[in-house]
Protein backbone atom coordinates (compact mmCIF):
# COMPACT_ATOMS: atom_id res chain seq x y z
CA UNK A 1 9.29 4.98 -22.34
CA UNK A 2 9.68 8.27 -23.93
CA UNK A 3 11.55 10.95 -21.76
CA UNK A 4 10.03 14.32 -23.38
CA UNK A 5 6.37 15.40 -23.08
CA UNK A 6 4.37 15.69 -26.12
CA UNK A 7 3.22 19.18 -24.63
CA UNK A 8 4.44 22.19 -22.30
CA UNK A 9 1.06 22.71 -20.40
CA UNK A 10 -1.03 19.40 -18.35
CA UNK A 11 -4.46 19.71 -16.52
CA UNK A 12 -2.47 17.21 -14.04
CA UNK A 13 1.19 16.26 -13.96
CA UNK A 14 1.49 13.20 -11.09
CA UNK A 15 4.92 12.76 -9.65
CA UNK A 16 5.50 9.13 -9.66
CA UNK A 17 3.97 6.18 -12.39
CA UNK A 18 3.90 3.19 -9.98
CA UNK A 19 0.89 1.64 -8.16
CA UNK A 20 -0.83 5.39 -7.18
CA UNK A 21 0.58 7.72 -9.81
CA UNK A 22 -1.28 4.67 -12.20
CA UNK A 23 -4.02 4.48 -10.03
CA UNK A 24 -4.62 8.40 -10.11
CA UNK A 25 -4.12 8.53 -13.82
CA UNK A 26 -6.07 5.66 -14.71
CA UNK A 27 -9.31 6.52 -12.55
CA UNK A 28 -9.00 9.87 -14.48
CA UNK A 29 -9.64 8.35 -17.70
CA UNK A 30 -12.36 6.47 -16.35
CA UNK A 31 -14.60 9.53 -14.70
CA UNK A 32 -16.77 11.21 -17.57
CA UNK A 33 -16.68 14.33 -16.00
CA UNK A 34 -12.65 14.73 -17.01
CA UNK A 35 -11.69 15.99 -19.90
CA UNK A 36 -8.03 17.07 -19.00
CA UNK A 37 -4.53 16.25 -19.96
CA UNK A 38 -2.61 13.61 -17.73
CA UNK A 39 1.24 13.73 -17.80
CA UNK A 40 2.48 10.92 -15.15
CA UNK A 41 6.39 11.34 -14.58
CA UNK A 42 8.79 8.22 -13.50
CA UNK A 43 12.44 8.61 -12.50
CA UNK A 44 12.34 4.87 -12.94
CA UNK A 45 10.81 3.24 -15.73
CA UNK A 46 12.08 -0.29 -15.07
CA UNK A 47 10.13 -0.13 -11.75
CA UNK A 48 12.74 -1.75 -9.89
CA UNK A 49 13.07 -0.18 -7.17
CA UNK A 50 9.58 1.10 -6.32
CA UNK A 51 7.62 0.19 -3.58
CA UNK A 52 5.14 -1.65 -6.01
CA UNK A 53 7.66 -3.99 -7.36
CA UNK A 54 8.93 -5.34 -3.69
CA UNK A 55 5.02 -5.89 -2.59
CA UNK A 56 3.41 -8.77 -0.55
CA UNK A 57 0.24 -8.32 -2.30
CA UNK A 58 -2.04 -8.44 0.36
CA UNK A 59 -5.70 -7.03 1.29
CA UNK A 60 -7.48 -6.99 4.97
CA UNK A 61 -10.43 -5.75 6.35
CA UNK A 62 -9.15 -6.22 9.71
CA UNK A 63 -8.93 -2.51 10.67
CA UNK A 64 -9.48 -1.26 13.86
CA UNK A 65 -11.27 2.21 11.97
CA UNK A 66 -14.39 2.10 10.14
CA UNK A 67 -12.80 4.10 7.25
CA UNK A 68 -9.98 2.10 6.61
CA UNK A 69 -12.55 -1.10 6.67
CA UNK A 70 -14.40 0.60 3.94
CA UNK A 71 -11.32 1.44 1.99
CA UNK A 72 -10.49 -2.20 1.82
CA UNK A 73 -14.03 -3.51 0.89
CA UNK A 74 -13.93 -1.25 -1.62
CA UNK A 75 -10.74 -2.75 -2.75
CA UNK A 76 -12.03 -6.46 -2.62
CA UNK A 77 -14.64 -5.31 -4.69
CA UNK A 78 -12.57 -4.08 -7.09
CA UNK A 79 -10.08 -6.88 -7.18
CA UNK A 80 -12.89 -9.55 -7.54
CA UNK A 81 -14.67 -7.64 -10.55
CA UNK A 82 -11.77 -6.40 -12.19
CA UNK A 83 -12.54 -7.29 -15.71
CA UNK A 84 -15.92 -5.61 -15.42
CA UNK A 85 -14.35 -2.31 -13.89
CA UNK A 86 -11.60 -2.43 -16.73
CA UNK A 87 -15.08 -2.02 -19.22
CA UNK A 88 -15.04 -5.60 -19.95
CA UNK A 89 -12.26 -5.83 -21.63
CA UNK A 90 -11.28 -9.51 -22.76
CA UNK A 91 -7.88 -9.22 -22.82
CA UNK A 92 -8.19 -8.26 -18.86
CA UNK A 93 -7.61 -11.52 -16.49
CA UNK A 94 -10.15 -12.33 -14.45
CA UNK A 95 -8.99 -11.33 -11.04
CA UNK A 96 -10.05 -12.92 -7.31
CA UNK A 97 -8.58 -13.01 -3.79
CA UNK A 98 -6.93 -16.24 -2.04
CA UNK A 99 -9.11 -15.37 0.58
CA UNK A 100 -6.88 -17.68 3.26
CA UNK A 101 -7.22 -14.14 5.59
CA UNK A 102 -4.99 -12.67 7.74
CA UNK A 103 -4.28 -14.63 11.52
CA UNK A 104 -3.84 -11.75 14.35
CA UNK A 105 -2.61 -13.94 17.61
CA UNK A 106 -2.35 -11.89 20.82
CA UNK A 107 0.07 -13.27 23.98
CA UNK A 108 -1.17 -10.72 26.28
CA UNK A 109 -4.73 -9.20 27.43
CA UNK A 110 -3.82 -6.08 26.59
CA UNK A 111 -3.41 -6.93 22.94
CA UNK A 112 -6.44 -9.64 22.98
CA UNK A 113 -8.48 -6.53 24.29
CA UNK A 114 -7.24 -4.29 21.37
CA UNK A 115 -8.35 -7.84 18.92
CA UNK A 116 -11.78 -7.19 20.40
CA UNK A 117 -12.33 -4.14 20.22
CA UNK A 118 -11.14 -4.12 16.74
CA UNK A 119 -13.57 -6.91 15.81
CA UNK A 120 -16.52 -4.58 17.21
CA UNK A 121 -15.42 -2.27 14.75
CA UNK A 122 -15.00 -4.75 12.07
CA UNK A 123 -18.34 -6.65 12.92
CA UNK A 124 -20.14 -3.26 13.01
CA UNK A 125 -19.29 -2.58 9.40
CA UNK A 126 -19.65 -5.60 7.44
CA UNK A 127 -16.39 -7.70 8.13
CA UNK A 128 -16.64 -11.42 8.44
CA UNK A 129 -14.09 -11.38 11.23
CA UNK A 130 -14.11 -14.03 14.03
CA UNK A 131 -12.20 -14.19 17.25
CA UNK A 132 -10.82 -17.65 18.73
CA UNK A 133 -9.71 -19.17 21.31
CA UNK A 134 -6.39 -21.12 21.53
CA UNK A 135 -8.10 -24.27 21.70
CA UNK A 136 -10.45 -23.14 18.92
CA UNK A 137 -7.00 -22.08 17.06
CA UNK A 138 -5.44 -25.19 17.16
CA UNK A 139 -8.82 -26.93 16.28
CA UNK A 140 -8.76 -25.34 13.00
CA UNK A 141 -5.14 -25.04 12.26
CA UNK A 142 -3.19 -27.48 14.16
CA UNK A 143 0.24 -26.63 13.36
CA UNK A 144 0.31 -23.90 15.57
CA UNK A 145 1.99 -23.68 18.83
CA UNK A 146 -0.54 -22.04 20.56
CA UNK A 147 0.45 -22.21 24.58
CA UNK A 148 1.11 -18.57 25.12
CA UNK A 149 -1.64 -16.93 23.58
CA UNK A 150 -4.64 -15.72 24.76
CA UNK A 151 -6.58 -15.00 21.40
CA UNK A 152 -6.67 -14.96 17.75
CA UNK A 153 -8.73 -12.97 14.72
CA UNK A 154 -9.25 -14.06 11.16
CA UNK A 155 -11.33 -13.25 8.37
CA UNK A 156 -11.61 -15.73 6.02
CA UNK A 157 -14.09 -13.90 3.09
CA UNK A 158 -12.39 -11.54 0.66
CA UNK A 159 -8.80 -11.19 2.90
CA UNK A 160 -5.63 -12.79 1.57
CA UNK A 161 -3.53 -12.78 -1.36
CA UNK A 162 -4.25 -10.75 -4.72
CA UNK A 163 -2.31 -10.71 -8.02
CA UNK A 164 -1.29 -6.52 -7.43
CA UNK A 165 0.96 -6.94 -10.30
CA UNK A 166 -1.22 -7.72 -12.98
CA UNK A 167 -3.76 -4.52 -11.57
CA UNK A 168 -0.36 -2.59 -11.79
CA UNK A 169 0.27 -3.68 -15.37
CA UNK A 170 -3.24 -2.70 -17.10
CA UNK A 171 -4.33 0.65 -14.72
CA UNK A 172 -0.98 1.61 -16.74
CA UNK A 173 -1.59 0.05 -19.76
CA UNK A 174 -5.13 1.27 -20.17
CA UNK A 175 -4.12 4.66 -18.60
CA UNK A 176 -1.74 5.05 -21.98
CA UNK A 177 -4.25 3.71 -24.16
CA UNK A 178 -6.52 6.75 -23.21
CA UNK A 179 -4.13 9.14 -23.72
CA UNK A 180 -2.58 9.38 -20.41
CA UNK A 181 1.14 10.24 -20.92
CA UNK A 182 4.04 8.44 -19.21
CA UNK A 183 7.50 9.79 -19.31
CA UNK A 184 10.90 8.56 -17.76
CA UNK A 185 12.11 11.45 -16.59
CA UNK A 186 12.01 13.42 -13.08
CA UNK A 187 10.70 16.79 -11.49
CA UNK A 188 13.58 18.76 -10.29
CA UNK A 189 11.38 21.89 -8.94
CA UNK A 190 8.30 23.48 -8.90
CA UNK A 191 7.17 26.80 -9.58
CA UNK A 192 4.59 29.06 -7.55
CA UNK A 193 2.68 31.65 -8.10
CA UNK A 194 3.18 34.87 -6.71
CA UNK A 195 0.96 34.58 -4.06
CA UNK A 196 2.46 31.05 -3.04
CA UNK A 197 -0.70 29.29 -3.17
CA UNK A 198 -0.75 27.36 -6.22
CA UNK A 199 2.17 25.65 -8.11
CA UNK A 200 2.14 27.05 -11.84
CA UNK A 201 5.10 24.50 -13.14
CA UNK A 202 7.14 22.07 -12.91
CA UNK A 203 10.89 21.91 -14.21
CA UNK A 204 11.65 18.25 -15.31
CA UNK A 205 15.50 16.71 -15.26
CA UNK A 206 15.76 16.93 -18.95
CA UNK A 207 15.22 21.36 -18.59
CA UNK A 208 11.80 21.54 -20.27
CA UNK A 209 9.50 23.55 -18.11
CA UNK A 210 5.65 22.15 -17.86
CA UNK A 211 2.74 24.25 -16.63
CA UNK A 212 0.04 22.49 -14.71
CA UNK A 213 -3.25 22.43 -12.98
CA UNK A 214 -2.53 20.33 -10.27
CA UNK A 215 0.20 18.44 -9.24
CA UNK A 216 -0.13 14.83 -7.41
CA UNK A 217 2.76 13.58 -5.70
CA UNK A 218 2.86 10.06 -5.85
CA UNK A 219 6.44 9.58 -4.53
CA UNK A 220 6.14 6.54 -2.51
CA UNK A 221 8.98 6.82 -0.11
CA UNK A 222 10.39 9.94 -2.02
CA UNK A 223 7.56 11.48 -0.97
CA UNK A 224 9.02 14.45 0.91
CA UNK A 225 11.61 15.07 -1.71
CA UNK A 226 8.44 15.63 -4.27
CA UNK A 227 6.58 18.09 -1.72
CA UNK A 228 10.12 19.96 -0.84
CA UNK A 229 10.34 21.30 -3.96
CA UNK A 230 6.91 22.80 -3.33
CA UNK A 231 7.88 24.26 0.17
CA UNK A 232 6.23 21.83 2.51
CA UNK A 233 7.42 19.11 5.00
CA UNK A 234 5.71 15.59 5.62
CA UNK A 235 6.50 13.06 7.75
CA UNK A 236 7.29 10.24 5.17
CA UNK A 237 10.95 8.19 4.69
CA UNK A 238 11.81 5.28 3.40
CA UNK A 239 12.03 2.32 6.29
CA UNK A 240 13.25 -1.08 5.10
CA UNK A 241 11.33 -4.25 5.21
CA UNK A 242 12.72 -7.43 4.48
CA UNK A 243 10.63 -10.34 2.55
CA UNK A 244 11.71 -14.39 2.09
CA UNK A 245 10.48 -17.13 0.29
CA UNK A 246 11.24 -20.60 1.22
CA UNK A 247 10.30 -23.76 1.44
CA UNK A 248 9.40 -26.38 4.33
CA UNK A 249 11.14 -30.39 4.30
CA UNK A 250 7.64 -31.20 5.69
CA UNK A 251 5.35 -28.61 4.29
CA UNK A 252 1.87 -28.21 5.67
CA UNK A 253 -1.65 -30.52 3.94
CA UNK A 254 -3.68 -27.03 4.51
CA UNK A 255 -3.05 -23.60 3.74
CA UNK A 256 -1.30 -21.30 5.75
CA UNK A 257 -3.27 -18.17 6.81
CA UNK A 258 -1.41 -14.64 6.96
CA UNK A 259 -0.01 -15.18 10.33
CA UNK A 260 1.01 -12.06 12.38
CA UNK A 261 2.98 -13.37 15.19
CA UNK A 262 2.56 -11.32 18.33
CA UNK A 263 6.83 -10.75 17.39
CA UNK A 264 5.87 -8.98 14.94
CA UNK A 265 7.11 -11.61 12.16
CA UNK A 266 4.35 -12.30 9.60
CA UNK A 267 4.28 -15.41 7.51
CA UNK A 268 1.40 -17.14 4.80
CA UNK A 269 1.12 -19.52 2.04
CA UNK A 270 2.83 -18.27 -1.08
CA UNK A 271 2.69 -21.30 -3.72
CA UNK A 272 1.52 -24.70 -3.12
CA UNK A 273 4.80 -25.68 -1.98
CA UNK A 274 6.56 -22.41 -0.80
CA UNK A 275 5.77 -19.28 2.05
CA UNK A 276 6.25 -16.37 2.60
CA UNK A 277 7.97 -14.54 5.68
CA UNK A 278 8.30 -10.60 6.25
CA UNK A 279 9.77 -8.13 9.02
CA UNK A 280 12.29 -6.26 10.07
CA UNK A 281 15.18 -5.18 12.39
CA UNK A 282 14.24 -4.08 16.22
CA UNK A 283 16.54 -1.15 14.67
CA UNK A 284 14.00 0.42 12.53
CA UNK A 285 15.35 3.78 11.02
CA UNK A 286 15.19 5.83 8.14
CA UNK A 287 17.50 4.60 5.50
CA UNK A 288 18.90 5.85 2.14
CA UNK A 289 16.47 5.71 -1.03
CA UNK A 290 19.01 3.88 -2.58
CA UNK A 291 19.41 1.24 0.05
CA UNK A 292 18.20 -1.81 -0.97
CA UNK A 293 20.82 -4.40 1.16
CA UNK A 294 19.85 -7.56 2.53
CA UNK A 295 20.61 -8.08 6.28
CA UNK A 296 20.62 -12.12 6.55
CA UNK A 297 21.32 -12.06 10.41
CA UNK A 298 17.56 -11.02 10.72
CA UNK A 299 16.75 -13.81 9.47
CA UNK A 300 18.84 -16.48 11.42
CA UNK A 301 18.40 -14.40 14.69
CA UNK A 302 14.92 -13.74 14.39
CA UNK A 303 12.87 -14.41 11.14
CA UNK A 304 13.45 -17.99 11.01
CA UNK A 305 13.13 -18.96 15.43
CA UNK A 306 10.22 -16.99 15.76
CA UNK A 307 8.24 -19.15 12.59
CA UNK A 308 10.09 -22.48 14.05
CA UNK A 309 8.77 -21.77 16.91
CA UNK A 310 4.94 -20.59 16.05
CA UNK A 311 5.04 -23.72 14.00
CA UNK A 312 7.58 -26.47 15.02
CA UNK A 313 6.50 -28.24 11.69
CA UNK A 314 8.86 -25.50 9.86
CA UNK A 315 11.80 -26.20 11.78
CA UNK A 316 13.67 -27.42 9.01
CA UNK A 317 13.14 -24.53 6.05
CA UNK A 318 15.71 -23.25 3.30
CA UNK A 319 15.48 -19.76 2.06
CA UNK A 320 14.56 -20.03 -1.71
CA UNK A 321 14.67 -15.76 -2.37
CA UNK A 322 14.92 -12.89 -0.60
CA UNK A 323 14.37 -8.93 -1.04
CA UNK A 324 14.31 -5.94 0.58
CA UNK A 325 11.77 -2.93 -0.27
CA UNK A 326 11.03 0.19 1.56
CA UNK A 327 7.82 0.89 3.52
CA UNK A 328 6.39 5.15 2.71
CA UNK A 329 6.59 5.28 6.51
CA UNK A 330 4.22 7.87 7.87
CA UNK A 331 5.85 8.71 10.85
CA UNK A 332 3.43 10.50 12.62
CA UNK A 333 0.50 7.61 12.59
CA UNK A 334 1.74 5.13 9.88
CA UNK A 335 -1.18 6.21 7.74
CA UNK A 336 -1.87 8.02 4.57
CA UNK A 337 -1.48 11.49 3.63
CA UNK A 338 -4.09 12.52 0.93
CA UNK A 339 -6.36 15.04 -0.90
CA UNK A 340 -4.26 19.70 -0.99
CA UNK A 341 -1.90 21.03 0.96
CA UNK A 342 -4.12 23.91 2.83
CA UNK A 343 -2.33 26.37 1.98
CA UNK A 344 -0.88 25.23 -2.03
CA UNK A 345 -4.13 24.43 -2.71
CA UNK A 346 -2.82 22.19 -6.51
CA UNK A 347 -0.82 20.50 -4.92
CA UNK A 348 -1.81 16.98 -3.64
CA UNK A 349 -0.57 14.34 -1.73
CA UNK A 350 -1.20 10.67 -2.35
CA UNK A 351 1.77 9.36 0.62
CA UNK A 352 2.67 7.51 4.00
CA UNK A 353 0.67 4.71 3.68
CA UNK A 354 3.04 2.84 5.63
CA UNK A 355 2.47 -1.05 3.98
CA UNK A 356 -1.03 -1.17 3.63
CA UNK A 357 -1.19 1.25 0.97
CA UNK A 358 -1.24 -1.36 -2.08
CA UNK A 359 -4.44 -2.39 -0.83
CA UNK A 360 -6.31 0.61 -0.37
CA UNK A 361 -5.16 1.96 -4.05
CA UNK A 362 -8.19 0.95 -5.59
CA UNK A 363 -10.38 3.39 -3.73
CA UNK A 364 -7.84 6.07 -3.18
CA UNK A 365 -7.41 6.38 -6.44
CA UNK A 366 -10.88 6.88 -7.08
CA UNK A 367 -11.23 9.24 -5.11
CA UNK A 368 -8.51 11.37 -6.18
CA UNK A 369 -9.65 11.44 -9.40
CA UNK A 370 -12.63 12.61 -7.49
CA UNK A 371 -11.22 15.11 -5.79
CA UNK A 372 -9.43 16.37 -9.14
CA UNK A 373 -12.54 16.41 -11.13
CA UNK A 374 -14.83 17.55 -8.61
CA UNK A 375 -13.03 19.61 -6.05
CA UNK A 376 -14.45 16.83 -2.96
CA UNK A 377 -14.21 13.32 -2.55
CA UNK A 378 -17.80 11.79 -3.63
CA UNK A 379 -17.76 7.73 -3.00
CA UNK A 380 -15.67 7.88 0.06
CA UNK A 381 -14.97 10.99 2.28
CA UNK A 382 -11.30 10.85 2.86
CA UNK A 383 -11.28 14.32 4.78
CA UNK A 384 -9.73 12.32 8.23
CA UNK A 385 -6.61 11.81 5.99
CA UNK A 386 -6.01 15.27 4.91
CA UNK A 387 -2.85 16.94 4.87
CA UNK A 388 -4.77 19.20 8.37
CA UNK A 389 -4.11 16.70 10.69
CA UNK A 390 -0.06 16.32 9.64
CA UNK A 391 0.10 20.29 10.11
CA UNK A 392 -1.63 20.33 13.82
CA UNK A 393 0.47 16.97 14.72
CA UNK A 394 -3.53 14.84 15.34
CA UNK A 395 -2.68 10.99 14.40
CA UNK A 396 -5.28 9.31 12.49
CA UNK A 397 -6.35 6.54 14.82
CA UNK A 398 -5.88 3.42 13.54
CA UNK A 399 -4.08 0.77 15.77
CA UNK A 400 -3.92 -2.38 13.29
CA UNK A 401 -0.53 -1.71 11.94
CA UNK A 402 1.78 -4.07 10.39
């Protein structure tokens, strides 16, 4: 990847080339109405370390808020028709969802109520979500240990597993082809104007100086870094989450449903003979961008009893990889921060979308290119998740948090 712009003036420079950054620029490309220059710049161009790369590739419907449901249909209909959206383009994969859906299991009433209520939410806008009993649980899936819950939710059309990488690789790849421009470099600062309301450049790690219309910052977890340099706070840092693969001595003969344990511990199928485990510590802090360890006690103390226990079938497991990646933690209500600042009006946030955000980039995307193009979001009004309600301290509700 080249490190120096072709040109000192962009209709849109975007801070950050991974899964939004390529999102932004490549739903640009695709909107007639744009006609601008896209510069995307990436302090990493290897990707390692980015948010994207340490994904569990995941979609849900099962929100508890109506917009957030919509965002992910959106997505599924994306994934599933992702040729055709790409223009039909034969070298594109064909693209569909392991739809083995997501398992919510509640031990207490309090949390079965907040299943329900959910469901009525879900039900209400087009989800296929069911609630079950225990007994109706370990009907269906009788693996699980089911004697101290109370409930369960799964949706079983259009929620599971999606190949994220392979979106990743062509919204880029097609991006470039249309003359989007991707640079390894960084953004050091930003200029205003002399009123302060609009940012006239950016200064990149290399010197040059590039003027622009409107600045996205798509930082992931370095998302406050990006707007600092602009003037304004958000509540974003980088949280760790931990991710294993491994393998069973006497694997399951069905597949293995996203299963969020009431711990907090969630745990699917990954390949026909290997799963998939995530969490993290009861610790949770902020931790340095750089930090990237492995803490194996999690695992023996807490990963590994809680799935022995859900299912005593995976009592004897081995560990086949591990990673940790960093979760754009949202701080203030674990949910995303998009569309101006109200006050620099070109400068926009795409950040905090606290783990689910790999999902939803289909339609977020979208719509910033809307918003870009158009000055409003058009297919989906994504007003609730406006930079407004970070500034007065109002959470966007949305209790369905992993």
């Amino acid at each position: 990847m080249d490190k120096t712009p072709t040109k000192s003036s962009y209709d849109v420079v975007i801070v950050g080339g991974a899964m939004y950054g390529s999102s932004t620029a490549w739903w640009l490309t695709q909107n007639p109405d744009f006609n601008g220059s896209v510069l995307v710049v990436e302090r990493d161009p290897s990707y390692e370390r980015c948010s994207t790369a340490h994904t569990n590739s995941c979609i849900r419907q099962q929100f508890s808020n109506p917009l957030n449901v919509s965002i992910s249909q959106f997505g599924a209909e994306f994934i599933n028709n992702f040729r055709e959206f790409m223009g039909g383009d034969e070298r594109v994969p064909e693209l569909s969802i392991q739809s083995y859906g997501y398992m919510y299991l509640a031990d207490t009433e309090e949390f079965a109520d907040t299943l329900r209520a959910s469901h009525a939410t879900q039900a209400a806008n087009g989800a296929a979500t069911k609630l079950m009993t225990p007994d109706q649980i370990k009907a269906e899936y009788p693996f699980y240990n089911v004697d101290d819950l109370t409930l369960g939710s799964i949706n079983l059309v259009n929620e599971g597993y999606w190949d994220g990488g392979t979106v990743f690789e062509w919204w880029r790849r097609s991006a470039r082809e249309r003359g989007v421009e991707y640079i390894g470099n960084a953004v050091t600062a930003m200029t205003k104007n002399a009123a302060g309301d609009r940012i006239e450049s950016v200064t990149l790690a290399s010197g040059e100086v590039i003027a622009c219309g409107h600045v996205v910052n798509a930082s992931g977890p370095r998302a406050v870094l990006t707007s600092r340099m602009a003037g304004i706070e958000i509540p974003v840092e980088p949280r760790k989450r931990f991710t294993w693969i491994f393998s069973a001595e006497n694997p399951l003969d069905m597949e293995l449903p996203l299963t969020i344990d009431p711990s907090g511990v969630h745990f699917r199928q990954d390949g026909s003979k290997t799963y998939l485990a995530g969490g993290h510590a009861d610790y949770d802090p902020a931790v340095d961008y750089d930090d990237f360890a492995m803490d194996h006690g999690i695992w023996q103390d807490h990963i590994w009893p809680t799935i022995a226990t859900r299912i005593p079938q995976f009592e004897a497991i081995k560990v086949v990889t591990e990673w940790a990646g960093h979760y754009a933690y949202n701080t203030l209500d674990h949910n995303a921060i998009v569309g101006p600042h109200d006050e620099v009006s070109n400068f926009l946030f795409l950040n905090g979308f606290s783990g689910h955000g790999l999902q939803q980039s289909p339609a977020f995307g979208r719509g910033m290119s809307e918003l870009i193009t158009y000055g409003e979001f058009r297919s989906l009004d994504f007003a609730p998740f406006s930079y407004d309600r970070i500034a007065k301290g109002i959470p966007f509700s949305e209790t369905a948090i992993i």
